[in-house]
Protein backbone atom coordinates (compact mmCIF):
# COMPACT_ATOMS: atom_id res chain seq x y z
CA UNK A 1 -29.43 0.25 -8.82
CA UNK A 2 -30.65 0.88 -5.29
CA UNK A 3 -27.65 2.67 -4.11
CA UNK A 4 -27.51 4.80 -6.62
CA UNK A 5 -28.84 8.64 -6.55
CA UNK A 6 -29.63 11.27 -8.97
CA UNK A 7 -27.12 14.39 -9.20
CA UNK A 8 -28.80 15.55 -11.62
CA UNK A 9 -31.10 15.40 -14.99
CA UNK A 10 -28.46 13.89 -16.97
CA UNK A 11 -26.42 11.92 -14.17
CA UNK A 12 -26.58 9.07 -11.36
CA UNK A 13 -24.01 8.58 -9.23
CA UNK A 14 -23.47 5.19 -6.90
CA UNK A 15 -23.48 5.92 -3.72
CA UNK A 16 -19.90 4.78 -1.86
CA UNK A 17 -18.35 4.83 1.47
CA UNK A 18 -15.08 5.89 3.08
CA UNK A 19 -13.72 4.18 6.27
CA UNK A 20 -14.71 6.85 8.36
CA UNK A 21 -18.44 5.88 7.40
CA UNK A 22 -18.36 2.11 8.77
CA UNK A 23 -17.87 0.01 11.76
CA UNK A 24 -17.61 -3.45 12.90
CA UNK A 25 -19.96 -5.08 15.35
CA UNK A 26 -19.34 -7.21 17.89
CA UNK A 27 -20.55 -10.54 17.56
CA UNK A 28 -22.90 -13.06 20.62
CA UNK A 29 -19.04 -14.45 21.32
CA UNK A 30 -15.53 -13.37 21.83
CA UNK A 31 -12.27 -14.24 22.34
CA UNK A 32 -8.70 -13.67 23.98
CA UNK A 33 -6.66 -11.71 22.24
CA UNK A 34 -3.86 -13.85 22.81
CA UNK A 35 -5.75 -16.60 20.57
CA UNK A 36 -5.84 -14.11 17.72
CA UNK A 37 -3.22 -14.98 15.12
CA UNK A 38 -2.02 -11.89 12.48
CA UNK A 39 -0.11 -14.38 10.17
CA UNK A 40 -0.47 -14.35 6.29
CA UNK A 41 0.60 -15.67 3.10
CA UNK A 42 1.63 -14.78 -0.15
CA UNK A 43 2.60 -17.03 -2.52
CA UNK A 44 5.51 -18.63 -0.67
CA UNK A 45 6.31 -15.84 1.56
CA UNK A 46 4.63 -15.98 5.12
CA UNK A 47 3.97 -12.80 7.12
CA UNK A 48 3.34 -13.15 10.88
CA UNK A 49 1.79 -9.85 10.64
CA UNK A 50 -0.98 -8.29 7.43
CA UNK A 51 1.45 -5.12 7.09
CA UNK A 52 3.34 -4.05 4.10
CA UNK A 53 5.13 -0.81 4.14
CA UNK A 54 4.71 1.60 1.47
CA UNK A 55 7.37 2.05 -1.14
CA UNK A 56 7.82 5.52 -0.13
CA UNK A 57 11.23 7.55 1.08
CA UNK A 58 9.87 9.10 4.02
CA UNK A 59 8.37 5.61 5.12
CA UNK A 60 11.35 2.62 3.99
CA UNK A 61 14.85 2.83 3.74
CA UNK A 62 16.95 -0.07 3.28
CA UNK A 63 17.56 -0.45 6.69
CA UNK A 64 14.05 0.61 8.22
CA UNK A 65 12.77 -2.40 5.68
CA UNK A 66 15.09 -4.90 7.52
CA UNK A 67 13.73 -3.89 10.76
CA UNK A 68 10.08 -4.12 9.25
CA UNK A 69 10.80 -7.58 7.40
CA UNK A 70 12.32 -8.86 11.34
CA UNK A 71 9.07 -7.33 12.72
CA UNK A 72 6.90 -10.11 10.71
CA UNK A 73 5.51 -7.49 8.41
CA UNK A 74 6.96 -6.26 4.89
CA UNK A 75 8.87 -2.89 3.50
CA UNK A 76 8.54 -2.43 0.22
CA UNK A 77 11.14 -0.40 -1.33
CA UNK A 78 10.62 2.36 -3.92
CA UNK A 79 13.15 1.24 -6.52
CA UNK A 80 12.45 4.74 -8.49
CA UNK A 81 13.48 6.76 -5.35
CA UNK A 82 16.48 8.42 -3.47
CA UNK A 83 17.98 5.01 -2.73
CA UNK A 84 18.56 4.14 -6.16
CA UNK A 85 19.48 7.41 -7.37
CA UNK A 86 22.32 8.28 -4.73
CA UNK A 87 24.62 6.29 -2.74
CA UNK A 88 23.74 7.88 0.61
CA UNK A 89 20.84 9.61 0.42
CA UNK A 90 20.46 10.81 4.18
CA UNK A 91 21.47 14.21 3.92
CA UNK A 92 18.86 15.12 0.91
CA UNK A 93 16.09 13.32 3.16
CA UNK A 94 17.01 15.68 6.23
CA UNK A 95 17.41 18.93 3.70
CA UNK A 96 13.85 17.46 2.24
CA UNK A 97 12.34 17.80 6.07
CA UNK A 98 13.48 21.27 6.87
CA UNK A 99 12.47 22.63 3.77
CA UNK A 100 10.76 25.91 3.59
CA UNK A 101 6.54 24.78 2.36
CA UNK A 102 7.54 27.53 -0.44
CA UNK A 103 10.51 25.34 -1.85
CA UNK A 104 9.34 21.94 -1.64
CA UNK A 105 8.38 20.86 -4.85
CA UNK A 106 10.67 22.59 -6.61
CA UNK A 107 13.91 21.80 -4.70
CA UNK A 108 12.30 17.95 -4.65
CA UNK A 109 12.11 18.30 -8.52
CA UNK A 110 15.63 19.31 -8.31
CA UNK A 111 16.39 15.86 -6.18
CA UNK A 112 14.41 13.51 -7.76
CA UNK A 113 15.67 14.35 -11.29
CA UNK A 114 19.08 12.73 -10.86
CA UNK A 115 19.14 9.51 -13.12
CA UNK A 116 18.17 5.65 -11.18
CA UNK A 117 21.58 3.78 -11.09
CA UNK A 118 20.59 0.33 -11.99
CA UNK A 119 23.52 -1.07 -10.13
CA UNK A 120 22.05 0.64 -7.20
CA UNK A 121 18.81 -1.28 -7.67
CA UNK A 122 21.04 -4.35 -7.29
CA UNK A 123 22.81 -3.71 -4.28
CA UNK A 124 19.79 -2.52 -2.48
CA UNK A 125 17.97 -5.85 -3.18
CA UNK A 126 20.78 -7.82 -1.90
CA UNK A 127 21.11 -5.46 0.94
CA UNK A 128 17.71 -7.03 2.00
CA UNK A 129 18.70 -10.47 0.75
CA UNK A 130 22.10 -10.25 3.16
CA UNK A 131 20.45 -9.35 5.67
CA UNK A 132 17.62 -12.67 5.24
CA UNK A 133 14.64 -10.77 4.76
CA UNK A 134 11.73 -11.37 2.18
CA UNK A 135 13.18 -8.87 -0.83
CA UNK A 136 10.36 -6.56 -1.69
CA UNK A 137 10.29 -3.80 -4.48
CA UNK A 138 8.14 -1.45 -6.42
CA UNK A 139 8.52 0.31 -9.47
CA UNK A 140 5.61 2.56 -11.44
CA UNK A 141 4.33 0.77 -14.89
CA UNK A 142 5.79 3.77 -16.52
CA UNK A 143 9.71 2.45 -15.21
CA UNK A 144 8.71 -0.75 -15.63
CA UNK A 145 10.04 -2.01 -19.00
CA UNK A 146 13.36 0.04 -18.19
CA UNK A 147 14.30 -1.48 -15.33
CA UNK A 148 12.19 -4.90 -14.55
CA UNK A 149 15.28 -7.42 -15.35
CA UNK A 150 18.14 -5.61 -12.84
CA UNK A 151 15.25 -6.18 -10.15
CA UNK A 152 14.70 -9.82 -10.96
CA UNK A 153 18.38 -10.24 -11.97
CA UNK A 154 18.89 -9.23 -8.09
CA UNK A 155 16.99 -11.87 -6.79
CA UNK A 156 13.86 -9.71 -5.42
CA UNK A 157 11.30 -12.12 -3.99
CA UNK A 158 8.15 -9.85 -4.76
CA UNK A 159 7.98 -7.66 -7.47
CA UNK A 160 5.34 -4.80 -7.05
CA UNK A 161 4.03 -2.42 -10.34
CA UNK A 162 2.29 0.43 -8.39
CA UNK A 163 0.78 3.36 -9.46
CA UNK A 164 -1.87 5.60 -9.30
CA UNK A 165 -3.90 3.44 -11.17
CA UNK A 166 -2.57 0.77 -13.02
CA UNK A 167 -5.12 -1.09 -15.39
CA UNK A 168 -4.78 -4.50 -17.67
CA UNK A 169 -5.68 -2.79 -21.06
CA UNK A 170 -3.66 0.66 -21.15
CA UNK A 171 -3.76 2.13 -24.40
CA UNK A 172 -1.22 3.95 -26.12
CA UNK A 173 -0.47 5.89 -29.44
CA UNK A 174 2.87 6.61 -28.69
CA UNK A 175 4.69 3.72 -27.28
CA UNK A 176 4.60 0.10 -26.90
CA UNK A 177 2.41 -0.33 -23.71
CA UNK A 178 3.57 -3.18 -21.10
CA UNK A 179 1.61 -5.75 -21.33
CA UNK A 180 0.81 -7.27 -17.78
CA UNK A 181 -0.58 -10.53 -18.29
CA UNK A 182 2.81 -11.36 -20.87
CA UNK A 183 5.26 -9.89 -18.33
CA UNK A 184 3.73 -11.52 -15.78
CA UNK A 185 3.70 -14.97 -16.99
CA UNK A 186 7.73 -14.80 -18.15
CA UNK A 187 8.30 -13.89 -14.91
CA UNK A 188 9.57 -16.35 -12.20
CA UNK A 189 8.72 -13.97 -9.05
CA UNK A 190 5.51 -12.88 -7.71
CA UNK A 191 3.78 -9.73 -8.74
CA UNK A 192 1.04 -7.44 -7.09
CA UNK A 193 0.35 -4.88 -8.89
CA UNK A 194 -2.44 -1.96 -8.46
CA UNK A 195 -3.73 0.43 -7.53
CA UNK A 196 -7.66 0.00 -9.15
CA UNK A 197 -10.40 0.63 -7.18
CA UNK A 198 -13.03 -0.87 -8.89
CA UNK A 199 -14.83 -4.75 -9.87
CA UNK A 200 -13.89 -4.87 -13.18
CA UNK A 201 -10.56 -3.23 -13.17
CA UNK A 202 -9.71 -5.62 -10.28
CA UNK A 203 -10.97 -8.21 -12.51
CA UNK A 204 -9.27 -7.98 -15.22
CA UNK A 205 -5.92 -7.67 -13.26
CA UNK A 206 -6.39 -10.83 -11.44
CA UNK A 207 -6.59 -12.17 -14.48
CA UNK A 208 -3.09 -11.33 -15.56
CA UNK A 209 -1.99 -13.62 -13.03
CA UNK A 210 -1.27 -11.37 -10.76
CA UNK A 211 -0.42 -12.56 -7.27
CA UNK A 212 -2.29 -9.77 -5.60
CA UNK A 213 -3.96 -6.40 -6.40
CA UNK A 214 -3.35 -3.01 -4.10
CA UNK A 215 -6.88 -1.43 -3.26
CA UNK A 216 -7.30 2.69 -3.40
CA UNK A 217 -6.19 5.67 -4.80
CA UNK A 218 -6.56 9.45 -3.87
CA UNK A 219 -6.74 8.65 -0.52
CA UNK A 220 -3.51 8.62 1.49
CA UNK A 221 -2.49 11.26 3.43
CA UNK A 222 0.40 13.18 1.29
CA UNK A 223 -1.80 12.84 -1.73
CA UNK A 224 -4.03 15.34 -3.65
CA UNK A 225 -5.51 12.87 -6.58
CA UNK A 226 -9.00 14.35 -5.23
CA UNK A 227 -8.49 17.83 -5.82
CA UNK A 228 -5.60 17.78 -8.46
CA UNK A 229 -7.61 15.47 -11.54
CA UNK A 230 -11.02 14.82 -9.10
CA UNK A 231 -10.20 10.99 -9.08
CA UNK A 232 -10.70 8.92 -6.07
CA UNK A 233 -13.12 6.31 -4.40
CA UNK A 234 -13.68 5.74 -1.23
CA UNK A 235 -11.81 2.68 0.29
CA UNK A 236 -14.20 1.06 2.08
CA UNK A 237 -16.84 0.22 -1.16
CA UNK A 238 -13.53 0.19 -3.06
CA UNK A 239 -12.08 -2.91 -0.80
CA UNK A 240 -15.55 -4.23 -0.66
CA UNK A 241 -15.72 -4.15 -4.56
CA UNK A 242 -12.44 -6.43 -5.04
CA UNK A 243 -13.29 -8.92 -2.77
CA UNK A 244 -15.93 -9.47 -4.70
CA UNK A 245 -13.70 -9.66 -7.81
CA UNK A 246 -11.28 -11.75 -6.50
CA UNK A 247 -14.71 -14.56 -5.33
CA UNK A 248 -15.83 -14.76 -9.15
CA UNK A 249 -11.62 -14.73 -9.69
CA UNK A 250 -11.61 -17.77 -8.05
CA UNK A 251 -14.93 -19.38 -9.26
CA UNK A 252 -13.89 -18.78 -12.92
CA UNK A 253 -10.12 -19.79 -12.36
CA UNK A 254 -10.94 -22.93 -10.76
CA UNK A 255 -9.78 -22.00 -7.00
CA UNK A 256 -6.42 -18.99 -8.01
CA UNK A 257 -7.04 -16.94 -4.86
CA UNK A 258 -5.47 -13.28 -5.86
CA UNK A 259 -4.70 -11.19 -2.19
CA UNK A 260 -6.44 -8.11 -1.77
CA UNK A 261 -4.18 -5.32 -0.26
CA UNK A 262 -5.94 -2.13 0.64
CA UNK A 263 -3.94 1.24 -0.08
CA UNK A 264 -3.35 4.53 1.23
CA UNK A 265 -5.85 6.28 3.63
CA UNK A 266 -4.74 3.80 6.64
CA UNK A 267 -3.54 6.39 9.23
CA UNK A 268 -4.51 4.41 12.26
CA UNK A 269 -5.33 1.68 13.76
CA UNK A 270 -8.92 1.78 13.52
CA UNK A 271 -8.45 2.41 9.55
CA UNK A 272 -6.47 -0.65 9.15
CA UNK A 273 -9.47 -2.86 11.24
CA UNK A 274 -12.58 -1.36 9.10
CA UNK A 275 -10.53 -2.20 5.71
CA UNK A 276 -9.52 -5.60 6.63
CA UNK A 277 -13.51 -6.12 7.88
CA UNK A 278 -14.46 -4.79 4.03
CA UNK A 279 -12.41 -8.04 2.66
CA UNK A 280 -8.99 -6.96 2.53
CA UNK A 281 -6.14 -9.58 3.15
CA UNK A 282 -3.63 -6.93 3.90
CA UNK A 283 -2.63 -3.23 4.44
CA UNK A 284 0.02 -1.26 2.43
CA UNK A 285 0.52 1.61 4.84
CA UNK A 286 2.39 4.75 4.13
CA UNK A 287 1.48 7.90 6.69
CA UNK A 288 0.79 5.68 10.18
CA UNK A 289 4.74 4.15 9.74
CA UNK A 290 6.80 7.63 8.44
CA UNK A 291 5.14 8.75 12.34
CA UNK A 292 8.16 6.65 13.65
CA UNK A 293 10.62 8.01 15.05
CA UNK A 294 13.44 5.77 12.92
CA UNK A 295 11.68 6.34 9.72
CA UNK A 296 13.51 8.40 7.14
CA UNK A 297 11.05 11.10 6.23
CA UNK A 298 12.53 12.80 9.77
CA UNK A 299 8.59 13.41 10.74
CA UNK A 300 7.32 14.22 7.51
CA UNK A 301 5.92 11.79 4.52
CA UNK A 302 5.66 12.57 0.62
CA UNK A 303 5.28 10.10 -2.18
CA UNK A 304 6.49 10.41 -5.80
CA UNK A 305 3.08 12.41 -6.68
CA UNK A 306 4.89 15.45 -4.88
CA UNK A 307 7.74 15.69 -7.08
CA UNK A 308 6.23 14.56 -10.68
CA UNK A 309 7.93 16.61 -13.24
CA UNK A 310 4.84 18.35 -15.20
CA UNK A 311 2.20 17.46 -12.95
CA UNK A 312 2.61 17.33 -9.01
CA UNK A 313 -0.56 15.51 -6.75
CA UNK A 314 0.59 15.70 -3.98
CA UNK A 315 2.57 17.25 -1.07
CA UNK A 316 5.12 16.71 1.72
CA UNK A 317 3.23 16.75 5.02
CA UNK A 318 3.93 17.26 8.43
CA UNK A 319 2.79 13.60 10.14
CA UNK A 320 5.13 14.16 13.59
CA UNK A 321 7.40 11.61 15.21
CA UNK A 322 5.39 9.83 17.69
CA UNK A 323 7.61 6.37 18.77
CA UNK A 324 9.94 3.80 17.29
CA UNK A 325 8.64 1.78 14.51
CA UNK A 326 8.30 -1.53 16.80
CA UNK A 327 6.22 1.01 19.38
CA UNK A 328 3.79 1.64 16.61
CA UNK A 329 3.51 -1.41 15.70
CA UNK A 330 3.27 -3.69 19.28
CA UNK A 331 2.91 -1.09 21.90
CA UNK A 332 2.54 -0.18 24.40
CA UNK A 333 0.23 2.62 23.04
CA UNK A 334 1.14 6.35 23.63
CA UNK A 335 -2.18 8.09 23.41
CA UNK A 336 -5.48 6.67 22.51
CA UNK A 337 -5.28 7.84 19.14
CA UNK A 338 -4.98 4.92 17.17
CA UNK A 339 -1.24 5.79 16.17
CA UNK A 340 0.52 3.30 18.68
CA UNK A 341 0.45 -0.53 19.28
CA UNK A 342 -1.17 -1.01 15.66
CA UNK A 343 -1.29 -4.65 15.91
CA UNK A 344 -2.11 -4.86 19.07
CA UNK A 345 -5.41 -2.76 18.31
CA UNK A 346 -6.18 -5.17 15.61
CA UNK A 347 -6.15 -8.02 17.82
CA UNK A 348 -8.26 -6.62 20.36
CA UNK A 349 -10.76 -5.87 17.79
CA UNK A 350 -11.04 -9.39 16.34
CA UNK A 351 -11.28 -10.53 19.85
CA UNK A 352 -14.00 -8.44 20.49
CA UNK A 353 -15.73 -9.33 17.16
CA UNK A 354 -14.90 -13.10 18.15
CA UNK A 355 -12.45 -13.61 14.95
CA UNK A 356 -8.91 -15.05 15.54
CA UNK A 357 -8.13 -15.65 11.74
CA UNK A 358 -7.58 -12.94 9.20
CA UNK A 359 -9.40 -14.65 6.59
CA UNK A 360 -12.86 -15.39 9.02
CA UNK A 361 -12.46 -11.57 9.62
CA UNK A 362 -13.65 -10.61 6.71
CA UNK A 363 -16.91 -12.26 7.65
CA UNK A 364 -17.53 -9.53 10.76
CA UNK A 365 -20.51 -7.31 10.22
CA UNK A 366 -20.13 -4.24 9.18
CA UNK A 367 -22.81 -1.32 9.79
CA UNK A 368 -22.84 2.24 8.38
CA UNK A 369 -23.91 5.95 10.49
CA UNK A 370 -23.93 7.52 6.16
């Protein structure tokens, strides 16, 4: 292949690209960003904005994911996390922020190792439902089997299975693997599951019938995939790569169009532009939304790779508290940073590249400095 390069005697590598290595160009015509609509679909559930919040505790709390959901965009909660394991969780999420750097991980072991209350899981999801927001919750494949039917039994309107990497043929020796394209087909809600990062993983998990597939790992900002197990591919030939997947998807399916959400890595504005222009439908942010000043992580952000039991990839970082959520999301912008008035950066940049749909977006030319 063309864009591949030899590393050495006995091994080619392809040659990929991060976000930080593309840009869009502007096109002969623009527009007015007032003209540019932000709106989305999936399945039944429309978004007037391309943003779903990670299912993280330091990004989505009950009550920061009805503020999101009224905002047009989505929080996704982490079903696996402090919500479902205590009753009020608040004080552990402020003792989690001032922790000494020494004590994290262990005192977050200590946390985190308290048992999920399934009748937890319920009343969160009807927290959301009460409060008439699209219902929206994640567990790992690993908490999957456990727990799947007190989600759905709750009425949750989009079911997410996210991971590091979640693939359509796991193999195991030792248990009874869950098999996606079965689950997915008994169920009666929509399910995105991911992350993959490549063609034929993508592939393969549109083809469990999969409502949409989450782009990226190793890349967000409280992870350490890279350096822990060496995994991770760049997100903008990852994105690029499952577009592509989900265009044959829907050539071989007969017209099933399978959303492509890119994952992790989106700390600002710019990021969430240059992954959209790669072919993404929407963004699953995580770092860029714990910088509000209302999220729970009280200025810092940590996913579940910081506490795993055996294993830990990643770490709680400092991010800061820059505005309110609706600030970071609308304006006006604080600095010129990229961490303010998200969507209002996004619009000016599909203005500028004469786009006011989502979908014709993808279309934008893309160039690279690499």
């Amino acid at each position: 292949m063309l864009n591949e390069i030899e590393i050495g005697r006995n091994k080619r590598g392809r040659r990929t690209y991060s976000l930080d290595e593309v840009a869009v160009v502007p096109s002969r015509r623009t527009r007015d960003p007032e003209d540019v609509s932000l709106s989305w679909q999936v399945d039944a559930y429309n978004f007037d904005i391309p943003l779903f919040a990670a299912p993280m505790d330091s990004v989505i709390s009950p009550d920061t994911a009805i503020q999101l959901g009224r905002f047009g965009g989505l929080g996704v909660l982490d079903l696996e996390g402090l919500w479902t394991r205590y009753q009020d969780p608040t004080s552990l999420l402020r003792e989690i922020a001032e922790l000494d750097r020494a004590d994290v991980t262990r005192r977050m072991r200590e946390i985190y190792s308290a048992p999920i209350q399934p009748e937890l899981i319920r009343e969160r999801i009807q927290q959301l439902r009460d409060a008439g927001v699209v219902a929206a919750g994640s567990l790992s494949p690993q908490r999957t089997q456990e727990y799947w039917k007190h989600v759905v039994d709750a009425g949750v309107d989009l079911f997410f299975i996210r991971g590091t990497t979640v693939s359509a043929e796991h193999v195991s020796g030792n248990r009874e693997p869950l098999n996606l394209k079965r689950f997915i087909y008994e169920l009666d809600v929509p399910v995105i599951v991911g992350g993959c990062a490549t063609y034929s993983a993508a592939l393969h998990l549109m083809r469990t019938g999969a409502a949409g597939v989450l782009v990226g790992f190793g890349g967000g900002a409280s992870q350490t995939t890279w350096e822990t197990l060496g995994i991770s591919v760049p997100l903008a030939t990852a994105v690029a790569d499952v577009a592509a997947a989900r265009r044959d998807y829907m050539d071989e399916s007969g017209g099933r169009y399978v959303h492509v959400i890119a994952d992790g890595g989106l700390g600002r504005s710019g990021d969430l532009v240059k992954a959209l222009a790669c072919g993404a439908d929407g963004l699953m942010v995580g770092a860029a939304l714990a910088r509000a000043t209302d999220a729970p992580g009280g200025g810092f952000h940590w996913g579940s790779e910081a506490h795993h039991p055996t294993l830990p990839r990643g770490h709680r970082v400092e991010v800061g508290r820059v505005a309110p959520l609706e600030q970071i999301l609308f304006g006006p912008g604080l600095e010129a940073d990229g961490t303010t008035n998200l969507m209002g950066a996004l619009r000016h940049a599909m203005a500028t590249t004469g786009y006011t749909e989502l979908k014709d977006f993808q279309r934008v030319e893309v160039v690279t400095s690499a």
